[in-house]
C-alpha atoms as a PDB file:
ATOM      1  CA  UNK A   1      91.805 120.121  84.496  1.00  0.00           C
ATOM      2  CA  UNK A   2      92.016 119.778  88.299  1.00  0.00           C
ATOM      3  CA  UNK A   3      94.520 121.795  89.442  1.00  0.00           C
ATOM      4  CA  UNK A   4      98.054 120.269  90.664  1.00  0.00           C
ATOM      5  CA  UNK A   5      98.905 119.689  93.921  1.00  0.00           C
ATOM      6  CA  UNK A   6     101.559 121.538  95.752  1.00  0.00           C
ATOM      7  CA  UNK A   7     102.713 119.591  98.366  1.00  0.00           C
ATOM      8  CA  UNK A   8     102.678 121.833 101.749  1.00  0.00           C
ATOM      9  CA  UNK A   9     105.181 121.712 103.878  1.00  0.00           C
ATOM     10  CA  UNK A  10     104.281 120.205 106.832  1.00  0.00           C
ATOM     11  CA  UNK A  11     102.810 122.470 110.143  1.00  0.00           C
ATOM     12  CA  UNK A  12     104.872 125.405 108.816  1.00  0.00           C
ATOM     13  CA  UNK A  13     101.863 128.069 108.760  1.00  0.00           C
ATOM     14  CA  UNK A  14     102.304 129.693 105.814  1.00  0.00           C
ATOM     15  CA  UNK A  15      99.811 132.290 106.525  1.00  0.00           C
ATOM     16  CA  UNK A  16      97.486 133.499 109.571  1.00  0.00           C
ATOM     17  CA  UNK A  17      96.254 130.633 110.841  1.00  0.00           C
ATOM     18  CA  UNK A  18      92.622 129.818 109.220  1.00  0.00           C
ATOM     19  CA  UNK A  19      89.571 130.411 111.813  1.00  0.00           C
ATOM     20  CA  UNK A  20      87.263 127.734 113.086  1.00  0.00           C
ATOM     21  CA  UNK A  21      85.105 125.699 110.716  1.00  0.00           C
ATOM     22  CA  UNK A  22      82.026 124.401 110.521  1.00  0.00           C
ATOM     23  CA  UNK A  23      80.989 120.900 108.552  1.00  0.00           C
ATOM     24  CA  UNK A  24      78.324 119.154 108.320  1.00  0.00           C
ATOM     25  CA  UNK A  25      77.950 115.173 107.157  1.00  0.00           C
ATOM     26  CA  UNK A  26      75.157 114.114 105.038  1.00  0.00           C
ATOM     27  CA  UNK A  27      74.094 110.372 105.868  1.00  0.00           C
ATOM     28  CA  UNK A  28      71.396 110.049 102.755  1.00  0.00           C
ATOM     29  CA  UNK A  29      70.381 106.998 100.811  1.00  0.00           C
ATOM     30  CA  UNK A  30      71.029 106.973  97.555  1.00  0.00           C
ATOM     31  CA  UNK A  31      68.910 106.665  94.168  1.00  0.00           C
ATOM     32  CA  UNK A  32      70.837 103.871  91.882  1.00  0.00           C
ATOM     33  CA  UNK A  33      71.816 105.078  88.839  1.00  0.00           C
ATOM     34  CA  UNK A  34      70.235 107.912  89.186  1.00  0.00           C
ATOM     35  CA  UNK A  35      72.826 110.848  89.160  1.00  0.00           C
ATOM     36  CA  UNK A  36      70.431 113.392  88.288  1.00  0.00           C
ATOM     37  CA  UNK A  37      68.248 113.008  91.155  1.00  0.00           C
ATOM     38  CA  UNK A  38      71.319 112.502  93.483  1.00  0.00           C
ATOM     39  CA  UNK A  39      72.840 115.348  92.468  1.00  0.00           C
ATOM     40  CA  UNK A  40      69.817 117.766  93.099  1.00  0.00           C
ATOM     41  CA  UNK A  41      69.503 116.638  96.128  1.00  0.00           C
ATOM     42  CA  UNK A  42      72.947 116.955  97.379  1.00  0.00           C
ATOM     43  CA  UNK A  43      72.533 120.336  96.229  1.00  0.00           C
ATOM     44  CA  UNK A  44      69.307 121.225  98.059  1.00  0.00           C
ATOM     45  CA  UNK A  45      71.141 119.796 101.344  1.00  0.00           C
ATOM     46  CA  UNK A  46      74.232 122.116 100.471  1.00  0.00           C
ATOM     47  CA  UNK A  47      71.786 125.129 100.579  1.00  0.00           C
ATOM     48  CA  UNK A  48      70.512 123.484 103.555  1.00  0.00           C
ATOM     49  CA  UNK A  49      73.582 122.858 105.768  1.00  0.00           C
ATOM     50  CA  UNK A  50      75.119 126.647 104.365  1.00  0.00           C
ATOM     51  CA  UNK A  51      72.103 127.849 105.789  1.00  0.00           C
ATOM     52  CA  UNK A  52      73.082 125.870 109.231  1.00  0.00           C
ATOM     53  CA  UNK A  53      76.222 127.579 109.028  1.00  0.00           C
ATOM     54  CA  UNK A  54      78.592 125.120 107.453  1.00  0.00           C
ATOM     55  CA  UNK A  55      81.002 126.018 105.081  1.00  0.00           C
ATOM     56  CA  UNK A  56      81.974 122.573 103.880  1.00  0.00           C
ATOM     57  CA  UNK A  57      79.708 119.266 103.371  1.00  0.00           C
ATOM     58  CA  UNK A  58      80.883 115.955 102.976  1.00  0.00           C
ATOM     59  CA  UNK A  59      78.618 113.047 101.045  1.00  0.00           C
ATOM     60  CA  UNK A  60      78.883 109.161 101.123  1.00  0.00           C
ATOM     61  CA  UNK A  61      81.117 107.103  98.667  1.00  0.00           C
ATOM     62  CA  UNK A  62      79.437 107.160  94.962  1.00  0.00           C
ATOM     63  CA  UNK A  63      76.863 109.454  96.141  1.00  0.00           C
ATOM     64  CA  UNK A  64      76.584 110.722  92.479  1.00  0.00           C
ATOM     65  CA  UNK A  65      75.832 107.005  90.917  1.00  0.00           C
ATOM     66  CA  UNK A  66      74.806 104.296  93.541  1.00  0.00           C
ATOM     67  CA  UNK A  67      78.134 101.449  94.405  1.00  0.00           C
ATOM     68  CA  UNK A  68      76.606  98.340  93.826  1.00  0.00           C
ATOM     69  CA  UNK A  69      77.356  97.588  89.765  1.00  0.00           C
ATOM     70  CA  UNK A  70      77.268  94.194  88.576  1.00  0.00           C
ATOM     71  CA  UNK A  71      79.782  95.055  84.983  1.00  0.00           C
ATOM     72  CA  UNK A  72      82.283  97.852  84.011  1.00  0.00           C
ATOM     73  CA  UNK A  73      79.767  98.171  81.275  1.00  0.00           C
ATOM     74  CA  UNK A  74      76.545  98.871  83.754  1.00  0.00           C
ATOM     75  CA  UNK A  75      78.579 101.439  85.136  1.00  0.00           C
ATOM     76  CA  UNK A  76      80.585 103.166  82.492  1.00  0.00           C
ATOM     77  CA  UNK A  77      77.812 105.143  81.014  1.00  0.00           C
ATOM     78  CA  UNK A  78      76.843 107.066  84.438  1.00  0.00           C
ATOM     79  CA  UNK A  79      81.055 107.703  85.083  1.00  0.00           C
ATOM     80  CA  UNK A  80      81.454 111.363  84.172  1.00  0.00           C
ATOM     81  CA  UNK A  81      84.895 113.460  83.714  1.00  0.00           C
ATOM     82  CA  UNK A  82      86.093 115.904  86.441  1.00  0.00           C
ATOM     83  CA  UNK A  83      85.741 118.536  85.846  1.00  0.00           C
ATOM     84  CA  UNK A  84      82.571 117.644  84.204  1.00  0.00           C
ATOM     85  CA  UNK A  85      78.771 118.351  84.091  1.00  0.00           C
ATOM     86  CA  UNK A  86      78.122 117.414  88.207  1.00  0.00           C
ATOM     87  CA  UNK A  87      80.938 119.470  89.210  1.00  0.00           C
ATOM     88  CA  UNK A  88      79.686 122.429  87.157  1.00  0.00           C
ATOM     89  CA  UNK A  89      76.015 122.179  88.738  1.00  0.00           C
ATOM     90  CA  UNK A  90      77.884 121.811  92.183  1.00  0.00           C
ATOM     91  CA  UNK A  91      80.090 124.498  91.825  1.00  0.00           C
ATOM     92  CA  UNK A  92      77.335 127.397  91.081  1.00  0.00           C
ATOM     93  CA  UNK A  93      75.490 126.063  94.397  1.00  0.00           C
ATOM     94  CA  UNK A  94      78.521 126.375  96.316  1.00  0.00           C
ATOM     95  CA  UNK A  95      79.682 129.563  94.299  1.00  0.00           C
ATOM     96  CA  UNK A  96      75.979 130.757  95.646  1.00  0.00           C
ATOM     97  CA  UNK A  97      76.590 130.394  99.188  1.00  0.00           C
ATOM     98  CA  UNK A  98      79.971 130.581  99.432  1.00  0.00           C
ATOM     99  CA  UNK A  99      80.656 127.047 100.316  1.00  0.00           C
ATOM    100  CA  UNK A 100      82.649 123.521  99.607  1.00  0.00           C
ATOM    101  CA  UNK A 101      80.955 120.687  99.121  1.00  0.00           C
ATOM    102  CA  UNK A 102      83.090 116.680  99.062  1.00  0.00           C
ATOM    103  CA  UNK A 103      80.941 113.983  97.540  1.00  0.00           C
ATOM    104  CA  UNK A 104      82.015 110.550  95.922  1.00  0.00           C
ATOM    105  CA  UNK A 105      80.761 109.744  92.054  1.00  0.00           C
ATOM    106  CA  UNK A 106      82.330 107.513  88.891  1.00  0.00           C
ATOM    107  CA  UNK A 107      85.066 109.659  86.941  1.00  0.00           C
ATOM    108  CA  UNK A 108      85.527 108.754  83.061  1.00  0.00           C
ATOM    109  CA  UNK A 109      89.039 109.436  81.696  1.00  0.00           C
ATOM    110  CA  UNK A 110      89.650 107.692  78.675  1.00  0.00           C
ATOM    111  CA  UNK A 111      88.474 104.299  78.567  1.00  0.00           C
ATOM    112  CA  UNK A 112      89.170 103.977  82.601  1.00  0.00           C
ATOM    113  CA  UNK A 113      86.795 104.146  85.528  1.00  0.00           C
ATOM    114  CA  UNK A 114      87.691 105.365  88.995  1.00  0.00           C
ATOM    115  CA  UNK A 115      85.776 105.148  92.288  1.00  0.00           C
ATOM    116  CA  UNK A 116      86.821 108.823  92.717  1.00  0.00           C
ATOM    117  CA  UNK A 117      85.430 111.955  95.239  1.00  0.00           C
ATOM    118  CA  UNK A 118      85.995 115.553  94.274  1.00  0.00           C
ATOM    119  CA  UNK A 119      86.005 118.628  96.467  1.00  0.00           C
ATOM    120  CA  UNK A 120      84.202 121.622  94.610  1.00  0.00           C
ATOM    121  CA  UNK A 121      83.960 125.222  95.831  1.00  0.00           C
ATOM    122  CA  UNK A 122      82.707 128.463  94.556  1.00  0.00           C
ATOM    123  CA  UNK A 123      85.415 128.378  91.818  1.00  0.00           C
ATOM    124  CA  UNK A 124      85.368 124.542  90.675  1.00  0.00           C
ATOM    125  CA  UNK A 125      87.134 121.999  91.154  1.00  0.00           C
ATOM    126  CA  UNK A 126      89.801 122.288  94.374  1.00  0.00           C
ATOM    127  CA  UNK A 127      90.813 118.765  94.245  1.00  0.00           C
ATOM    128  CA  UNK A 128      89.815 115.121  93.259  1.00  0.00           C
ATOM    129  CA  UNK A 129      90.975 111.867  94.768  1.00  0.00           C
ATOM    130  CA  UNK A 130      91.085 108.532  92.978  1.00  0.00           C
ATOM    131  CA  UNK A 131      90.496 105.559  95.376  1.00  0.00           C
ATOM    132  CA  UNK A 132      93.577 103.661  96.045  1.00  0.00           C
ATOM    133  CA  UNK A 133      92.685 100.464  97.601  1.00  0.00           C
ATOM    134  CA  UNK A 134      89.808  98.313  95.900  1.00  0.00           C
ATOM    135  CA  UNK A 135      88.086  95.401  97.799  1.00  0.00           C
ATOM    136  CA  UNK A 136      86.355  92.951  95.461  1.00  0.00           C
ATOM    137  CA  UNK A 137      82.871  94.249  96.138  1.00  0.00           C
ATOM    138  CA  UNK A 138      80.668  96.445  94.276  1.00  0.00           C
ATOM    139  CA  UNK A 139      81.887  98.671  91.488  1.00  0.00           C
ATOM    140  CA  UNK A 140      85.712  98.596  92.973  1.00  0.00           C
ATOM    141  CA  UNK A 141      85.595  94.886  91.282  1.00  0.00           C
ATOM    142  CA  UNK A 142      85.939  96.284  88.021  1.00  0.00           C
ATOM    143  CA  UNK A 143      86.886 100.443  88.291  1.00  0.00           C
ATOM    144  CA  UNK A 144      90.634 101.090  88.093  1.00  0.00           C
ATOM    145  CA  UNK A 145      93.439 101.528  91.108  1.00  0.00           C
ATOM    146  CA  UNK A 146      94.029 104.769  91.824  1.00  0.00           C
ATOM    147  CA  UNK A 147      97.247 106.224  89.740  1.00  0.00           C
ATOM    148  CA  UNK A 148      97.275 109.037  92.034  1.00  0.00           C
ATOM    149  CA  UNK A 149      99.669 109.898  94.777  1.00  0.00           C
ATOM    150  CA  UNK A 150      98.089 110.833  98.293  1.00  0.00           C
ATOM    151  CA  UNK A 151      97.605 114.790  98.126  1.00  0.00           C
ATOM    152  CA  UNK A 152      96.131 117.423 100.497  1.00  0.00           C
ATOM    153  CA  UNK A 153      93.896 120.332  98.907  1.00  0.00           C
ATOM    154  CA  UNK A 154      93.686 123.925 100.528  1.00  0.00           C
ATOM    155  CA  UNK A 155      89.729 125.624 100.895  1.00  0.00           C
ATOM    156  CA  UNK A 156      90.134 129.208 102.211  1.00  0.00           C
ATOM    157  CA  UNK A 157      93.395 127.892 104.971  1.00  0.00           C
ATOM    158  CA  UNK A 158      91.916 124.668 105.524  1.00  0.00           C
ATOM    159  CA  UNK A 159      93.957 121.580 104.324  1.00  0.00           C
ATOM    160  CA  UNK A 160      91.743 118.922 103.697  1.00  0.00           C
ATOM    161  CA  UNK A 161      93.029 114.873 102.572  1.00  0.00           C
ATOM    162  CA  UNK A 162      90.579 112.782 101.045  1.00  0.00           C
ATOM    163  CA  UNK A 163      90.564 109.017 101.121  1.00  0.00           C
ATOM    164  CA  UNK A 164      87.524 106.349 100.051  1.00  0.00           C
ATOM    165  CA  UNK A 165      86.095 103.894 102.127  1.00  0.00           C
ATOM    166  CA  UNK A 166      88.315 100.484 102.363  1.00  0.00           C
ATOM    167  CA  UNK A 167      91.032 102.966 102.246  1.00  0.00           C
ATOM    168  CA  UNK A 168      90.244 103.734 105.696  1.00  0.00           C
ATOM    169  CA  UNK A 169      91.410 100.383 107.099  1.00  0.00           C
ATOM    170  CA  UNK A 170      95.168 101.260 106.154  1.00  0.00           C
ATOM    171  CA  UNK A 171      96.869 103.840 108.063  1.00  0.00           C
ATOM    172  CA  UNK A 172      99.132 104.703 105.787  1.00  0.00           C
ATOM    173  CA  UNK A 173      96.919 106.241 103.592  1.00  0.00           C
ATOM    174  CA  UNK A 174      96.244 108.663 106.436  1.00  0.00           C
ATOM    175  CA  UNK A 175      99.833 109.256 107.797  1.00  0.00           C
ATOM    176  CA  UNK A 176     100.552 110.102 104.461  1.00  0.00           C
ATOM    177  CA  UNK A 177      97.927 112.695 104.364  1.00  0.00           C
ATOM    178  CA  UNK A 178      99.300 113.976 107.918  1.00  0.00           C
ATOM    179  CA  UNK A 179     102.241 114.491 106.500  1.00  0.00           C
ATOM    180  CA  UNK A 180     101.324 116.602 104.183  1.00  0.00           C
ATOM    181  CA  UNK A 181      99.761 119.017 106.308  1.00  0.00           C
ATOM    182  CA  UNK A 182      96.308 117.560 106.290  1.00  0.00           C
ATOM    183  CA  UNK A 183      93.900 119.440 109.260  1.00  0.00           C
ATOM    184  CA  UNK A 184      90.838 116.945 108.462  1.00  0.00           C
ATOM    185  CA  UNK A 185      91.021 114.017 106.906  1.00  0.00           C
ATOM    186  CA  UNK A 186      87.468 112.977 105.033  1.00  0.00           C
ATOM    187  CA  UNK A 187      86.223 109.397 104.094  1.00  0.00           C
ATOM    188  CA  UNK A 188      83.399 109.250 102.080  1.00  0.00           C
ATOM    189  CA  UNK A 189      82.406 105.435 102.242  1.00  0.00           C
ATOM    190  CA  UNK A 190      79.537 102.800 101.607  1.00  0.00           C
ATOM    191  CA  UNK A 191      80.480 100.685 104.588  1.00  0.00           C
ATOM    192  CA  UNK A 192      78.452  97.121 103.787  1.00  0.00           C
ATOM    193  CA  UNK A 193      77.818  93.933 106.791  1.00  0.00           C
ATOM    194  CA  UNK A 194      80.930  93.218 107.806  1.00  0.00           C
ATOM    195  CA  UNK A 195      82.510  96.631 108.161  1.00  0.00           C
ATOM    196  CA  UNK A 196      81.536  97.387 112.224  1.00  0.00           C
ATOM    197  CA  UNK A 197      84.760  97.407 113.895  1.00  0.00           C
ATOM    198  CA  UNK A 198      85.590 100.125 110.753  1.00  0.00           C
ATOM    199  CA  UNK A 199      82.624 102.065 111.848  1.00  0.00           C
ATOM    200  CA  UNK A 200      83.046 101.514 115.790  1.00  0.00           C
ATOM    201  CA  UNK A 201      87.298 101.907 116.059  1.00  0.00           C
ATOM    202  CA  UNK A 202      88.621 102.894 112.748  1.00  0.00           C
ATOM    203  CA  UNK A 203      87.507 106.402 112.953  1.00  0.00           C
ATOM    204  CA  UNK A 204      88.326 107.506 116.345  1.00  0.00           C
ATOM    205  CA  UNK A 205      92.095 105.316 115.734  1.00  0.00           C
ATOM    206  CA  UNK A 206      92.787 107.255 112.576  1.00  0.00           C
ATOM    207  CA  UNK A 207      92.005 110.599 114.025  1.00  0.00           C
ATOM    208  CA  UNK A 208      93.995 109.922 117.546  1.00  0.00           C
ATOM    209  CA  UNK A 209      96.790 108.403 116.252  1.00  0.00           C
ATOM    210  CA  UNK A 210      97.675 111.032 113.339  1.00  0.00           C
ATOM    211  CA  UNK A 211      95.925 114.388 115.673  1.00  0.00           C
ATOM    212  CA  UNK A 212      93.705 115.188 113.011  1.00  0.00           C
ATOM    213  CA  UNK A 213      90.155 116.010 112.359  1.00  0.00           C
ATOM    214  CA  UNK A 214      88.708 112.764 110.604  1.00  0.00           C
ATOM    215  CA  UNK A 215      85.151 112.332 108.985  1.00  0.00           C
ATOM    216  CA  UNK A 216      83.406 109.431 107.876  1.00  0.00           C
ATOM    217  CA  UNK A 217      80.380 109.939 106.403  1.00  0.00           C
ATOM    218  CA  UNK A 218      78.366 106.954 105.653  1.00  0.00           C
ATOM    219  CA  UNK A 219      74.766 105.955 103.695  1.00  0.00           C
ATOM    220  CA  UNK A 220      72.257 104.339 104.738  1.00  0.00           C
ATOM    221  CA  UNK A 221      69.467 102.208 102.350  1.00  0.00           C
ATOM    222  CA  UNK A 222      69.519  99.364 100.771  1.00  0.00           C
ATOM    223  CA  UNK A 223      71.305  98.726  97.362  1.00  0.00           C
ATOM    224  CA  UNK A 224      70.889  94.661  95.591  1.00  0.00           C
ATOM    225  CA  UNK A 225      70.942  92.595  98.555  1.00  0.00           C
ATOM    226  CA  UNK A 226      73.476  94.801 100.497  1.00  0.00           C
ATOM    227  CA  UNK A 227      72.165  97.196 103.650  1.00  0.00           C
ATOM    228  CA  UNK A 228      74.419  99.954 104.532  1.00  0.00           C
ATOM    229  CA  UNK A 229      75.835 100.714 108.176  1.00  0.00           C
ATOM    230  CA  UNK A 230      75.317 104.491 108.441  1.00  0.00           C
ATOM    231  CA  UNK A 231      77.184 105.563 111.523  1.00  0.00           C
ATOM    232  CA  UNK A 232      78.696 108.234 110.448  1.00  0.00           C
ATOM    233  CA  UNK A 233      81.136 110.092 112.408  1.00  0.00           C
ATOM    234  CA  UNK A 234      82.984 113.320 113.290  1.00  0.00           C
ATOM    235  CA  UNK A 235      86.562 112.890 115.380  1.00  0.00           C
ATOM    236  CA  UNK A 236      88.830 115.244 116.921  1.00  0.00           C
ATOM    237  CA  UNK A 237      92.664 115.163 117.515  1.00  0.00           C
ATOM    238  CA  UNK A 238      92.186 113.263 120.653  1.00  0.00           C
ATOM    239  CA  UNK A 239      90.013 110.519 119.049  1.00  0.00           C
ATOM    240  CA  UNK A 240      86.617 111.715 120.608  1.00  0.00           C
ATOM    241  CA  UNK A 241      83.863 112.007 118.993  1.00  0.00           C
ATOM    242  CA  UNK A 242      81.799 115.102 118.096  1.00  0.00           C
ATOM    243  CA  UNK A 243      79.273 113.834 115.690  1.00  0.00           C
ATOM    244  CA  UNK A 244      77.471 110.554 115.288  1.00  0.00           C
ATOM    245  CA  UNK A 245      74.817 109.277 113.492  1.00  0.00           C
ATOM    246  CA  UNK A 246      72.449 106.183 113.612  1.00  0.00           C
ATOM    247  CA  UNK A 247      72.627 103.315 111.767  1.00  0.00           C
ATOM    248  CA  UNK A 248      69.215 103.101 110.064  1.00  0.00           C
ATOM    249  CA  UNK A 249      68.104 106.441 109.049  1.00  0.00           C
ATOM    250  CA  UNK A 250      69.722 109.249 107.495  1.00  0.00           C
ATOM    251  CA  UNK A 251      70.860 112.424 109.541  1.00  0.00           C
ATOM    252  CA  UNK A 252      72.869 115.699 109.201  1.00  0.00           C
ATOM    253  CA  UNK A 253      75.227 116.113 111.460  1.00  0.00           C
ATOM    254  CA  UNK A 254      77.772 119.318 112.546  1.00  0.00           C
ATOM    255  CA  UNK A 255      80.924 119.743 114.306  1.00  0.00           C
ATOM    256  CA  UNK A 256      83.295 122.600 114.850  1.00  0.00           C
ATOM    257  CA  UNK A 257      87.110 121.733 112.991  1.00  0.00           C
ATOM    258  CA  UNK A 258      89.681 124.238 114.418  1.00  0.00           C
ATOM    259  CA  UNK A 259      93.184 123.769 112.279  1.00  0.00           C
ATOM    260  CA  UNK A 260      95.170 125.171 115.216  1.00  0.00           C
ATOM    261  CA  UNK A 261      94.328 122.343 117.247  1.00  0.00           C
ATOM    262  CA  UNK A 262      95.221 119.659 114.498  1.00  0.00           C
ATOM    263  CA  UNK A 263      98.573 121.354 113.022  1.00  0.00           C
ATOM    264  CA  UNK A 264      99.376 121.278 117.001  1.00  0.00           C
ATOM    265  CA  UNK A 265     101.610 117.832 116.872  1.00  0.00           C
ATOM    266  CA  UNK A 266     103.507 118.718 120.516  1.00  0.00           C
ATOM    267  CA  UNK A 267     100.718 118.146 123.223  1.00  0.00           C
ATOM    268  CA  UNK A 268     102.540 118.706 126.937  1.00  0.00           C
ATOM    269  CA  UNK A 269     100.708 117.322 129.236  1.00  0.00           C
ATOM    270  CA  UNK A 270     102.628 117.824 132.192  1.00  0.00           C
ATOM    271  CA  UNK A 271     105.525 120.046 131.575  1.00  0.00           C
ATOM    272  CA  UNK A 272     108.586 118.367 131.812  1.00  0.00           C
ATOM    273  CA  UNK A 273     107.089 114.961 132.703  1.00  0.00           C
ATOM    274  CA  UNK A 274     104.614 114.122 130.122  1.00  0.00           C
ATOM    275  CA  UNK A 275     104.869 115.179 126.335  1.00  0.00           C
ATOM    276  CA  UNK A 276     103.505 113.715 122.984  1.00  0.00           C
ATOM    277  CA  UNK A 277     104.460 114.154 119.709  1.00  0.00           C
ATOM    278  CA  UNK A 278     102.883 111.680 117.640  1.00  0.00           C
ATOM    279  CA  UNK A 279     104.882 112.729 114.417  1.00  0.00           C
ATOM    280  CA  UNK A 280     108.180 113.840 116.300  1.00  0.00           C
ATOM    281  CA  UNK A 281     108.634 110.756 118.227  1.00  0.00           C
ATOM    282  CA  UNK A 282     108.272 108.789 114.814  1.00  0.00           C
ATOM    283  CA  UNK A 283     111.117 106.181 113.756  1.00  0.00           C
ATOM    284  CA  UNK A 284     110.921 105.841 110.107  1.00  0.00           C
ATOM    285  CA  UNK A 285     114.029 104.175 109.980  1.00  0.00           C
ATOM    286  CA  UNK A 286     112.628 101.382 111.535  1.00  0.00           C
ATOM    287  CA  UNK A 287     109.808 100.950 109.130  1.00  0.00           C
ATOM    288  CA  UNK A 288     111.256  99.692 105.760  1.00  0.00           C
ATOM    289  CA  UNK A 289     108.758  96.534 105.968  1.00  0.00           C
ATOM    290  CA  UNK A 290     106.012  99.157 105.126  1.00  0.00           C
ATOM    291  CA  UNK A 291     107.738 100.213 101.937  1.00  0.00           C
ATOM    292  CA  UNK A 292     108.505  96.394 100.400  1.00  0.00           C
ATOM    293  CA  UNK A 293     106.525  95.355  97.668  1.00  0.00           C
ATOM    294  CA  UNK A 294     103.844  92.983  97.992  1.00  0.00           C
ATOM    295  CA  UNK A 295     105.120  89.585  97.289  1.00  0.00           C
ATOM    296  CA  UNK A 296     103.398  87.806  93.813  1.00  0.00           C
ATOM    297  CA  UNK A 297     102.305  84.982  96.541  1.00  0.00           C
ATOM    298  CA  UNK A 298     100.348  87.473  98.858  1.00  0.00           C
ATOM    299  CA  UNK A 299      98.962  89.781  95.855  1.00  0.00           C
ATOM    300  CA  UNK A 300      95.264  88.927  95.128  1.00  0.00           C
ATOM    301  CA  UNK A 301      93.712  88.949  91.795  1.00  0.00           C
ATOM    302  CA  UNK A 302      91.433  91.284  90.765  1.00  0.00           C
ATOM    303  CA  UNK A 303      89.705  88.349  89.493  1.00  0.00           C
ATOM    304  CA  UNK A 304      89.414  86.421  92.254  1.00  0.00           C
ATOM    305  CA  UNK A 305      86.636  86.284  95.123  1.00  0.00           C
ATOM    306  CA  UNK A 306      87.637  88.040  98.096  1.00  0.00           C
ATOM    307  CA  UNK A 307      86.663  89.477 101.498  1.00  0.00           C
ATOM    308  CA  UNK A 308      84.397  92.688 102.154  1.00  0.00           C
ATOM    309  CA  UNK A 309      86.409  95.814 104.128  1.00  0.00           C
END
């Protein structure tokens, strides 16, 4: 079972503060339907990047099973439990070299499917996100909404928020995350045409306007009709970027995550002139909109034809 989430209280350390990280991002194509051959390469490049120094490695949306499923049906049969057999071949790589390793794949419970990503270190399973907001596109046209509530998972002191892809493009889903302590905030995605200004703003925005650490990584490839945008990135609490990757081939990339800078909210610019506190100076009593239900006019069908992210 993966283990529960305690929610942390919010930039209260509640031990030494963790040192610097390294991470790496792996923008890979991907086999389709082929989870065996994904999943021995994502562990070669785990040896690989470990061996570069990095203690954690992030992979693209479905990076276990390929996105682009035409029936629940197609797909069910490469969906896998967590923990499950991936996970346990992931684990004794990272339990190897000491390591954590994100990566998106199809999680089975019951009769349900989730577009889900799981973070596995040397002892299994820290933590597994199920993805909350579904475009109609792909395999999100037929897996289930996440059930799920936003959670942050600890590796060794650092706190670490997952989020998938269209889930990007709302900023709660990443406030949320912030305010549960989140250092860096990960995004495994499979950003199709259409999904630039994600790629170009979305990234940098996130990461600026919560002071976090935020990753997108990206695939590239080709998967039934749809090319991939690649361009993944690596932000830090200001919004600049570290790391970034081409569009059209894959790439490794690295950047340094320190989780005193992120858990840092009050940034004094000029001392007594010019302060910012992007969580302190907060007026949630202004945003009830954000909490209303959707009304049954503005809700879309899952059944219905709709726009990419």
């Amino acid at each position: 079972m993966v283990p529960s989430f305690h929610p942390i209280v919010a930039f209260t350390p509640l031990r030494p503060m963790p040192p610097t990280w390294k991470i790496a991002l792996a923008q890979i194509d991907i086999a389709f339907a082929d989870p065996q051959r994904n999943l021995a390469r994502m562990c070669d490049l785990v040896r690989r990047t470990a061996a570069s120094g990095a203690r954690l490695t992030l992979f693209p949306e479905a990076a276990l099973t390929g996105y682009c499923f035409e029936s629940l049906d197609e797909a069910r049969p490469l969906a896998e439990p967590i923990p499950g057999p991936s996970t346990q071949t992931m684990q004794e790589v990272c339990r190897e070299r000491g390591v954590f390793a994100i990566y998106g794949m199809l999680e089975l419970d019951g009769p349900r499917v989730f577009n889900a990503a799981v973070l596995v270190g040397p002892d299994g399973v820290v933590g597994a996100y199920r993805k909350i907001h579904l475009p109609y596109l792909g395999v999100d046209r037929f897996t289930t909404p996440g059930d799920r509530p936003f959670a942050v998972h600890e590796a060794d002191g650092l706190r670490i928020g997952m989020h998938i892809c269209y889930d990007g493009g709302f900023p709660e889903s990443a406030r949320v995350l912030t305010l549960l302590g989140a250092d860096l905030i990960v995004l495994p995605t499979n950003w199709p045409p259409g999904a630039q200004c994600m790629a170009g703003c979305a990234v940098n925005t996130r990461a600026m306007e919560n002071h976090v650490y935020y990753a997108a990584c990206d695939r590239v490839g080709q998967e039934r009709g749809f090319r991939f945008l690649g361009r993944s990135k690596i932000c830090d609490p200001r919004g600049e970027v570290l790391a970034e990757a081409p569009h059209d081939r894959e790439e490794i990339l690295y950047a340094q995550i320190d989780p005193a800078r992120a858990r840092n909210k009050r940034i004094v610019r000029v001392p007594g002139l010019h302060v910012i506190d992007r969580l302190g100076d907060r007026r949630p009593e202004m945003y009830g909109p954000l909490v209303a239900p959707v009304p049954p006019s503005q809700r879309r069908s899952r059944q219905s034809e709709g726009d990419g992210p």
